[in-house]
C-alpha atoms as a PDB file:
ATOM      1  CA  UNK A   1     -43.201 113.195  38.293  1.00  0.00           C
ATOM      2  CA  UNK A   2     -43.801 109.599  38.522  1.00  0.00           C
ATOM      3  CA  UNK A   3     -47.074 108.171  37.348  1.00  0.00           C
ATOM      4  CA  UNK A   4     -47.424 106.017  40.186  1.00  0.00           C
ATOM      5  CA  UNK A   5     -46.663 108.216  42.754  1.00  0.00           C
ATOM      6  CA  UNK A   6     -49.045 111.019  40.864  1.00  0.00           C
ATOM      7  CA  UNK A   7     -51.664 108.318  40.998  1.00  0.00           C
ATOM      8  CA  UNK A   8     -53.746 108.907  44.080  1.00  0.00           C
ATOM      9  CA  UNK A   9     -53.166 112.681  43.897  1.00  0.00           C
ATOM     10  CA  UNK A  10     -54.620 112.741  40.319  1.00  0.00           C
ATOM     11  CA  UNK A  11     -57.722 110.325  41.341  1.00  0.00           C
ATOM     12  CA  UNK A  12     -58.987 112.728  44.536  1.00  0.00           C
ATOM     13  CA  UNK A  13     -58.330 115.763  41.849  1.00  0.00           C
ATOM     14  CA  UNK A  14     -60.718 114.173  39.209  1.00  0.00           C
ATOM     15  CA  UNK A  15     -62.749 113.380  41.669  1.00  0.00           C
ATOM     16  CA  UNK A  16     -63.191 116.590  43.032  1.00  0.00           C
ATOM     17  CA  UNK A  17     -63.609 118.137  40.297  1.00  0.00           C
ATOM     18  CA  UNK A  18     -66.415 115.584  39.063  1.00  0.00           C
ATOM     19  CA  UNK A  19     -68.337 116.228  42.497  1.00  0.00           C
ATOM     20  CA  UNK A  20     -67.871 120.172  41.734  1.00  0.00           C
ATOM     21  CA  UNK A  21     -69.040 119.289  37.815  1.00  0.00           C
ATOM     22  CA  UNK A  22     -71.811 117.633  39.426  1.00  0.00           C
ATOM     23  CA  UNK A  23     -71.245 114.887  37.175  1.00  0.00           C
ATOM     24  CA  UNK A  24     -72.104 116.509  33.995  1.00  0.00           C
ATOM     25  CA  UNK A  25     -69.258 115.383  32.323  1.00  0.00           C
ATOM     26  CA  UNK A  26     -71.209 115.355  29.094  1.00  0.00           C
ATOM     27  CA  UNK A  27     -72.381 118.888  28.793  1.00  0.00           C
ATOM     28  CA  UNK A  28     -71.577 121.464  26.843  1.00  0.00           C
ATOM     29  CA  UNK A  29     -68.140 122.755  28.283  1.00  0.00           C
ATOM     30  CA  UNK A  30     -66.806 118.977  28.832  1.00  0.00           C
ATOM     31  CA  UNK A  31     -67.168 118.286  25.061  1.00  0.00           C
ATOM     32  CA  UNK A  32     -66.057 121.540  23.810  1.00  0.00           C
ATOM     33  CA  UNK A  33     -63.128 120.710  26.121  1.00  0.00           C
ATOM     34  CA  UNK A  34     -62.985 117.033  25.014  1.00  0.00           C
ATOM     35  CA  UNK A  35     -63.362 118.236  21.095  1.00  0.00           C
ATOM     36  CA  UNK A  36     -60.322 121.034  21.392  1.00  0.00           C
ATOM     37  CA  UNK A  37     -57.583 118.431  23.300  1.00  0.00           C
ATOM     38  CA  UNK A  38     -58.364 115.456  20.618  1.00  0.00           C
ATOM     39  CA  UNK A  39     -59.951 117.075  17.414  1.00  0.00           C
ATOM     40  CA  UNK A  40     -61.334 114.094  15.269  1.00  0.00           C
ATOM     41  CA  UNK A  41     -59.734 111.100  16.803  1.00  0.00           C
ATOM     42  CA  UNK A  42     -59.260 109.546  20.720  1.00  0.00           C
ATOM     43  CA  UNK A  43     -55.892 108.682  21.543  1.00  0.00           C
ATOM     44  CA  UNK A  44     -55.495 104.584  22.563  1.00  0.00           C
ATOM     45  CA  UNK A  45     -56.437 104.027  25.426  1.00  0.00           C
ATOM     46  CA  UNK A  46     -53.379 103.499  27.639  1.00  0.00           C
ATOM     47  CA  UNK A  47     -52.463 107.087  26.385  1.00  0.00           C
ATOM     48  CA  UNK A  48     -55.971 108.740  27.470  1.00  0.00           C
ATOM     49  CA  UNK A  49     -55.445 107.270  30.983  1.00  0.00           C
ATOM     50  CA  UNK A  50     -51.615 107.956  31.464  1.00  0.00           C
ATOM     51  CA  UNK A  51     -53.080 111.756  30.288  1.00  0.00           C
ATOM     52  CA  UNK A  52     -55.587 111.817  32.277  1.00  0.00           C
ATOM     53  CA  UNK A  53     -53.759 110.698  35.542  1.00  0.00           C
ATOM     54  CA  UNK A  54     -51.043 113.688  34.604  1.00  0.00           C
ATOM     55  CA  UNK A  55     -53.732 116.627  33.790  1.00  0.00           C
ATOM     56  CA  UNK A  56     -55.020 115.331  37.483  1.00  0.00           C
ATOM     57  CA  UNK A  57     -52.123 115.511  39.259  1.00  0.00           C
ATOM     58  CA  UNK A  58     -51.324 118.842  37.935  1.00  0.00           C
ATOM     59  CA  UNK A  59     -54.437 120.027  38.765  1.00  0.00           C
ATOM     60  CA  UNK A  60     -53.703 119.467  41.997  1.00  0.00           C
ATOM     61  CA  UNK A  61     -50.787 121.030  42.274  1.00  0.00           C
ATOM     62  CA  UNK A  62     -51.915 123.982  40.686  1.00  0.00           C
ATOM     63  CA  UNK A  63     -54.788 124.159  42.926  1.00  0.00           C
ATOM     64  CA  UNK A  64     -52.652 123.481  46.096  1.00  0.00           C
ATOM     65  CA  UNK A  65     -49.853 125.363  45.108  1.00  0.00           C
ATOM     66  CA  UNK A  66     -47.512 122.585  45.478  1.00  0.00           C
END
């Protein structure tokens, strides 16, 4: 899919799911989850986003069955 046209899908998605997290995005589950995709090291930067904007958007097409 293009990242463009993934864009505003994957923002509501992460969103949501932030509002549903409640904003704990630093607890216990978020950096187990943040420790198993990366290990050691972060990705640059321009790779976490364009990663994060594609795990959104398919989270919302999972969700929504599209």
């Amino acid at each position: 899919m293009g990242l463009l046209r993934d864009l505003p899908l994957a923002l509501y998605e992460l969103a949501r799911m932030a509002i549903v997290a409640r904003f704990r995005l630093r607890g216990a589950y978020y950096t187990w989850r943040w420790q198993t995709a990366f290990g050691r090291g972060t990705p640059p930067r321009g790779e976490l986003l364009r990663g994060m904007i594609e795990f959104g958007a398919w989270a919302f097409r999972v969700r929504t069955g599209r």
